[in-house]
C-alpha atoms as a PDB file:
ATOM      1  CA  UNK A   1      17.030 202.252  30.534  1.00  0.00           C
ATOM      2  CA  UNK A   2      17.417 201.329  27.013  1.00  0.00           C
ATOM      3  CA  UNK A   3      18.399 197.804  26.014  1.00  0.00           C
ATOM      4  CA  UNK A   4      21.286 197.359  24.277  1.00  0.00           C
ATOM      5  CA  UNK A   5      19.477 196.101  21.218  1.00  0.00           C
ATOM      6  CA  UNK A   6      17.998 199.259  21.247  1.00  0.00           C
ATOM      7  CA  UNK A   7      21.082 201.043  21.503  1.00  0.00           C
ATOM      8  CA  UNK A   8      22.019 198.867  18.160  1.00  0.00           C
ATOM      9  CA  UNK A   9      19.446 199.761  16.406  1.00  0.00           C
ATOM     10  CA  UNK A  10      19.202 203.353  16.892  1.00  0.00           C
ATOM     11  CA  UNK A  11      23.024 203.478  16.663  1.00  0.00           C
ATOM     12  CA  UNK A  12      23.047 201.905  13.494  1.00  0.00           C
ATOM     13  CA  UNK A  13      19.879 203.096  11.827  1.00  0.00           C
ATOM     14  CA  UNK A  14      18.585 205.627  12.969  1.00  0.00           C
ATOM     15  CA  UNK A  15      17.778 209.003  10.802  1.00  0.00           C
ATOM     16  CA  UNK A  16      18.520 210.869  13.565  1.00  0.00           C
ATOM     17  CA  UNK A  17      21.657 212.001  13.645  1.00  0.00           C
ATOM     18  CA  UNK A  18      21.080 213.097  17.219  1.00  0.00           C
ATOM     19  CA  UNK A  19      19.300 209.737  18.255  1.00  0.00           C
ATOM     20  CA  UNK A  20      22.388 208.120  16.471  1.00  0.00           C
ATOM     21  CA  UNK A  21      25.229 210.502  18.765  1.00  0.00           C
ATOM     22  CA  UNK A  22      23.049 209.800  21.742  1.00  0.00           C
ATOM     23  CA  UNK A  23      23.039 205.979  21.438  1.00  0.00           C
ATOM     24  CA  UNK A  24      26.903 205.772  20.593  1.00  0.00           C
ATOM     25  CA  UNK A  25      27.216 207.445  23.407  1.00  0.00           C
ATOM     26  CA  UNK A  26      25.235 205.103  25.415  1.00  0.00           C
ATOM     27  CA  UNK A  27      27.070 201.995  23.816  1.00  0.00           C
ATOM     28  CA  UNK A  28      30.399 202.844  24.694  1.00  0.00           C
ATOM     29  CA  UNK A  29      29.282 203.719  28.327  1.00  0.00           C
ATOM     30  CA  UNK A  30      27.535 200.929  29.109  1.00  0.00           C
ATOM     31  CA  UNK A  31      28.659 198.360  27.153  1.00  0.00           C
ATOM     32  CA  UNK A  32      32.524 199.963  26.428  1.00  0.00           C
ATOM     33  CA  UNK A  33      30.978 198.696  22.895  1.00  0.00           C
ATOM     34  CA  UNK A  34      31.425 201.264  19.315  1.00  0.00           C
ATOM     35  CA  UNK A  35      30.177 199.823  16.422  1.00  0.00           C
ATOM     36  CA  UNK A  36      30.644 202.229  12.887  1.00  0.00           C
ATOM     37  CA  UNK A  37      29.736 200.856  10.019  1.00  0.00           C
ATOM     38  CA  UNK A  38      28.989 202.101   6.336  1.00  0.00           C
ATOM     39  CA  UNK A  39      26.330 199.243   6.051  1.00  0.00           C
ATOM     40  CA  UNK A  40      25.282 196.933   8.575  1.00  0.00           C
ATOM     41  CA  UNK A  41      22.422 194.360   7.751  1.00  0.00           C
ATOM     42  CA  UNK A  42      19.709 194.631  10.754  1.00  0.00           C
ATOM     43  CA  UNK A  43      20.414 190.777  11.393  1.00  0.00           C
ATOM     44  CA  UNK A  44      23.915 190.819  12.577  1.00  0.00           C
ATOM     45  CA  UNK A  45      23.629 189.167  16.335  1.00  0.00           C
ATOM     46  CA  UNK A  46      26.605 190.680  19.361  1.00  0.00           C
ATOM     47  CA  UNK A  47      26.771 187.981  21.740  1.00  0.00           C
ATOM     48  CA  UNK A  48      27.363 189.089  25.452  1.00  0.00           C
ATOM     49  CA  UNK A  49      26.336 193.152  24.353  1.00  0.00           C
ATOM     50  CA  UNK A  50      29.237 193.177  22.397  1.00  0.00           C
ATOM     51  CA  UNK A  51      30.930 194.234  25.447  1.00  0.00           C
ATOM     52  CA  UNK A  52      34.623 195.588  24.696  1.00  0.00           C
ATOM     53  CA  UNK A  53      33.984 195.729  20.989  1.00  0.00           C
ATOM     54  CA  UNK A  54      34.953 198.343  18.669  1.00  0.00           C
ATOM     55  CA  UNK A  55      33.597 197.533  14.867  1.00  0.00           C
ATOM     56  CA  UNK A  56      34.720 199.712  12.175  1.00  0.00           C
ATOM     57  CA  UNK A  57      33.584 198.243   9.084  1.00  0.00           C
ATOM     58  CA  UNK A  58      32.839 198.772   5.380  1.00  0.00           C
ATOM     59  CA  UNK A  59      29.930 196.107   5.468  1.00  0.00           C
ATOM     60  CA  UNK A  60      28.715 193.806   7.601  1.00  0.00           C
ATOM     61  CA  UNK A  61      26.286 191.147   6.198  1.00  0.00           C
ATOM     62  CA  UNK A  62      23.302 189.305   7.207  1.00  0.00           C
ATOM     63  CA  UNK A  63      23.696 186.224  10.011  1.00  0.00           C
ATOM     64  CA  UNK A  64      26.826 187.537  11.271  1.00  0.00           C
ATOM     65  CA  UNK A  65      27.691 187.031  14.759  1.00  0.00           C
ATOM     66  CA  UNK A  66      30.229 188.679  16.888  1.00  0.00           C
ATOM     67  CA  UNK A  67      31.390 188.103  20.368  1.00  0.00           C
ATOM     68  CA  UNK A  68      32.961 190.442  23.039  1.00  0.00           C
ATOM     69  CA  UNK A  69      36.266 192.199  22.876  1.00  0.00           C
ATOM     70  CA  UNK A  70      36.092 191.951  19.134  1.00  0.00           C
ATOM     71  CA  UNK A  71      38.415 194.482  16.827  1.00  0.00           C
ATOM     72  CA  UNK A  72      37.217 195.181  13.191  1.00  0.00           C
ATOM     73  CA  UNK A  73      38.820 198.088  11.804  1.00  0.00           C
ATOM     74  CA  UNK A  74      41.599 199.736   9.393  1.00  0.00           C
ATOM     75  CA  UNK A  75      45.420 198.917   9.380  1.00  0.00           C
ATOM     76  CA  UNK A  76      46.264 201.865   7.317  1.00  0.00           C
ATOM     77  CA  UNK A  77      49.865 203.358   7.307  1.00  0.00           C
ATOM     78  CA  UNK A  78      51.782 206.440   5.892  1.00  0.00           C
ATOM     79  CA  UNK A  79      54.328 206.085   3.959  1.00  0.00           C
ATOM     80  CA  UNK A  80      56.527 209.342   4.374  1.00  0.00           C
ATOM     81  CA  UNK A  81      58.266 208.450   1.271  1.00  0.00           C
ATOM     82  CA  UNK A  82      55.761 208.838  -1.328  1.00  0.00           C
ATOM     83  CA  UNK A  83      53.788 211.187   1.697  1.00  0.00           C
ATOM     84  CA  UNK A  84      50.645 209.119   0.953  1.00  0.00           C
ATOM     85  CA  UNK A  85      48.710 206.603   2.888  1.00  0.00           C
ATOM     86  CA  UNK A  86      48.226 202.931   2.083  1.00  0.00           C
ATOM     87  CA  UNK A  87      46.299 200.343   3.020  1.00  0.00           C
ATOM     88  CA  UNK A  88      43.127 202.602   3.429  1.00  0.00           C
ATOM     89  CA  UNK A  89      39.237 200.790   4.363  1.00  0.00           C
ATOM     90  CA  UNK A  90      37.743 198.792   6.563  1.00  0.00           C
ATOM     91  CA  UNK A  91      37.095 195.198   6.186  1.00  0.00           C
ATOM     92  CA  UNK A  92      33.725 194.083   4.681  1.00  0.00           C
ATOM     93  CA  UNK A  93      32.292 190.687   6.523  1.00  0.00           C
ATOM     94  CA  UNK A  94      29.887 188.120   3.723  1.00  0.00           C
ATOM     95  CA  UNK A  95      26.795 186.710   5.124  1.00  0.00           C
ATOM     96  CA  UNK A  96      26.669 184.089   8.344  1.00  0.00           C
ATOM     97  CA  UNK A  97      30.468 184.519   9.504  1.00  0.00           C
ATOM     98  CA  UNK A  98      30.988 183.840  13.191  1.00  0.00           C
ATOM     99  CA  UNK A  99      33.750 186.087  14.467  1.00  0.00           C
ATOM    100  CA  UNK A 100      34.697 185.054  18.281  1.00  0.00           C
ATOM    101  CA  UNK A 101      36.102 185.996  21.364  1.00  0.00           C
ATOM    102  CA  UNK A 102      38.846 188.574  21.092  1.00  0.00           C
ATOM    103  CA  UNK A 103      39.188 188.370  17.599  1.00  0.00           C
ATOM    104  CA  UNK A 104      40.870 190.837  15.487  1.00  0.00           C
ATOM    105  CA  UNK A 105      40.290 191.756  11.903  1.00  0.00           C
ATOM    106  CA  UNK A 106      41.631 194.468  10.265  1.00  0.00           C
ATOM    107  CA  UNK A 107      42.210 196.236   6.924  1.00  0.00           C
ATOM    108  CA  UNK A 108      40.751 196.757   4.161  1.00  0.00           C
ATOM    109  CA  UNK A 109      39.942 192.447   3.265  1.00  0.00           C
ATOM    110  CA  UNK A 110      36.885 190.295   2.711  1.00  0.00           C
ATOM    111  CA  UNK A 111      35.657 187.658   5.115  1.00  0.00           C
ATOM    112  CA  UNK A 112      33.621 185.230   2.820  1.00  0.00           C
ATOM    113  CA  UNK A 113      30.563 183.662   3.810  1.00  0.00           C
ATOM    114  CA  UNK A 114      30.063 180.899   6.080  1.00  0.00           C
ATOM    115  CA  UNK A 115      33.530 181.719   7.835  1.00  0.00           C
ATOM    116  CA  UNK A 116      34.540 181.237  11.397  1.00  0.00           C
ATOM    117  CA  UNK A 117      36.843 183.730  12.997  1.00  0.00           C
ATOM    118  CA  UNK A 118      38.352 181.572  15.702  1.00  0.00           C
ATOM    119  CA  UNK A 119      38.848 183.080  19.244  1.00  0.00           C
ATOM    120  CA  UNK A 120      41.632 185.225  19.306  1.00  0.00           C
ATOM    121  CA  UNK A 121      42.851 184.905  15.676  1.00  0.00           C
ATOM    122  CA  UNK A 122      44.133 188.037  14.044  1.00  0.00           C
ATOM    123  CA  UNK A 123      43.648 188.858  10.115  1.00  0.00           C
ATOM    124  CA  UNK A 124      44.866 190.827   7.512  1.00  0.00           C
ATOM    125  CA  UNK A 125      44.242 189.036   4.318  1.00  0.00           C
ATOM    126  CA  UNK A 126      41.317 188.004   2.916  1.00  0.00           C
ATOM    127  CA  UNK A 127      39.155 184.675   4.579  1.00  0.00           C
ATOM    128  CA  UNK A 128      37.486 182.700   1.591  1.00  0.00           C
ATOM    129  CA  UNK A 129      34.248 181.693   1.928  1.00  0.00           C
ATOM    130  CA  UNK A 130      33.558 178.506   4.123  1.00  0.00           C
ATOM    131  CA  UNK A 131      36.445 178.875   6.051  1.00  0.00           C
ATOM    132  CA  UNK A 132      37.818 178.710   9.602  1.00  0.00           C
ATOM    133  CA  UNK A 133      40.913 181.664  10.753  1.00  0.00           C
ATOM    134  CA  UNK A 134      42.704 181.092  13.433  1.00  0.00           C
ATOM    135  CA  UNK A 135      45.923 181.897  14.729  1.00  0.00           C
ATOM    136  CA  UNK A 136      47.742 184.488  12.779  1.00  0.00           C
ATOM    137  CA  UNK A 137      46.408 184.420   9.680  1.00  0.00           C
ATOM    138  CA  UNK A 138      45.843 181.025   9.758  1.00  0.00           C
ATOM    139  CA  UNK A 139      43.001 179.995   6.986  1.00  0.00           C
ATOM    140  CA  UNK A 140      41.575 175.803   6.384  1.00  0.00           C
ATOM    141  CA  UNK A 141      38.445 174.617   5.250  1.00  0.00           C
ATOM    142  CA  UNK A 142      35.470 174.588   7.329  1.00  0.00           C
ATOM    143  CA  UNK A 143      34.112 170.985   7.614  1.00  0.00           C
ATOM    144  CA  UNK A 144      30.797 171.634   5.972  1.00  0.00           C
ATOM    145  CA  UNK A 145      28.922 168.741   8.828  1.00  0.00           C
ATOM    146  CA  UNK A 146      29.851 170.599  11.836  1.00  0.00           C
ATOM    147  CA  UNK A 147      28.629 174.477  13.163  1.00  0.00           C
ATOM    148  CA  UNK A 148      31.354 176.193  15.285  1.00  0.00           C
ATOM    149  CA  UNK A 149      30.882 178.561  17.863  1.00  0.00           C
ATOM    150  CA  UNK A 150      27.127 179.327  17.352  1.00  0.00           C
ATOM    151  CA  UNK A 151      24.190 177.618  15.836  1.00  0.00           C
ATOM    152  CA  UNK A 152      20.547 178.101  17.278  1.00  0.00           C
ATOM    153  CA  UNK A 153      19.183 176.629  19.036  1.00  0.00           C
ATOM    154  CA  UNK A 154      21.863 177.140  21.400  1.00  0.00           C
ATOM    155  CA  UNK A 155      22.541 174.697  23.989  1.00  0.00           C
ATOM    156  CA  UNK A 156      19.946 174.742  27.219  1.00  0.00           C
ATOM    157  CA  UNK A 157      21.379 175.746  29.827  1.00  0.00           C
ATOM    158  CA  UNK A 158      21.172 172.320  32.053  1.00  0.00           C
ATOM    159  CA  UNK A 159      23.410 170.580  29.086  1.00  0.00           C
ATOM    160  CA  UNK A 160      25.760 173.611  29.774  1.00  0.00           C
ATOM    161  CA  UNK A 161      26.036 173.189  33.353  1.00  0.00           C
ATOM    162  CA  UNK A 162      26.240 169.280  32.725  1.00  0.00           C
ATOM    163  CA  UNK A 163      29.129 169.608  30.717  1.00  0.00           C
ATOM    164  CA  UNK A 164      30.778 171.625  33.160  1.00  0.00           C
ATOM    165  CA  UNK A 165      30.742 169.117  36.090  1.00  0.00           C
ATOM    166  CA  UNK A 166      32.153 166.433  34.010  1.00  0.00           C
ATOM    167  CA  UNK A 167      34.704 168.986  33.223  1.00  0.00           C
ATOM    168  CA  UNK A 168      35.629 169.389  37.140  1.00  0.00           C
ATOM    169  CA  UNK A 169      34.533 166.057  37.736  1.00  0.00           C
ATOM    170  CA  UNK A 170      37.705 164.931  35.429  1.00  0.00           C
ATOM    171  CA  UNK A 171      40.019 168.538  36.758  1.00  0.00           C
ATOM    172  CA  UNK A 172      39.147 166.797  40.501  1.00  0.00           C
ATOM    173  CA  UNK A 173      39.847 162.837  39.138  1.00  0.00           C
ATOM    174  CA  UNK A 174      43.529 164.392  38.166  1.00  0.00           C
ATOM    175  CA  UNK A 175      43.705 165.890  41.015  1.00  0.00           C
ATOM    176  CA  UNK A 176      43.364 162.693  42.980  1.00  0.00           C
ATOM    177  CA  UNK A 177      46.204 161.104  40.696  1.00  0.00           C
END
């Protein structure tokens, strides 16, 4: 079975047109993952397979991470009046953003570099660089001492599972109150 790396990579860039088909195919199967993209840097990390993702995008950068049940794509409309569409492309993502969990970004906007797109947030405006979205469009300044969301290495699992039994440790204490 092919890995889903490998599905990535062949997905993405691949001169195969077939070999591309074939592992689309394979990434929305497996995964329920479609990623589309005019240019995609060979760096850009899908944490948990991507799973649930669909990314439509103009560019993607180098460094970027995304997450599972992530949306990047249009927000186009028609407008019947003038019988024309607006608010055509895809967004384009600058180098090391962080997009998490069930995020949503959409249109045809920018998402500088060194951005976090916070779990759940939905935009469609543009992000500046060294930023943090959350919310509905929702932009502050990232804090420029502190990594959110990812940062290798990556916590060991034992510190993980640590942090988790003081978390039921303290669910259990208020339990007991």
């Amino acid at each position: 079975m092919t890995t889903f790396n490998e599905l990535i990579q062949q997905n993405c860039f691949s001169t195969d047109q077939e070999a591309k088909d074939r592992a689309a195919i394979e990434l929305e199967h497996q995964y329920g993952c479609e990623v589309n993209c005019i240019e995609i840097d060979p760096s850009v990390q899908f944490a948990h397979h991507g799973r649930g993702s669909i990314i439509i995008a103009a560019k993607i950068c180098s460094g970027v991470v995304i997450s599972q049940n992530v949306t990047i794509g249009s927000n186009q409309k028609f407008n019947r009046l003038t019988n024309q569409w607006e608010n055509l492309g895809s967004p384009v993502l600058g180098p090391n953003v962080i997009v998490a969990d069930g995020a949503k970004i959409l249109g045809p906007i920018i998402i500088g570099a060194n951005s976090v797109i916070g779990a759940g947030t939905i935009i469609t405006k543009d992000v500046p660089s060294d930023s943090i979205a959350y919310g509905v469009n929702k932009i502050k300044a990232r804090d420029p001492h502190f990594d959110l969301v990812f940062h290798n290495p990556m916590p060991q699992r034992d510190q993980l599972i640590q942090a988790s039994q003081e978390v039921i440790e303290r669910y259990n204490h208020h339990l007991d109150n």
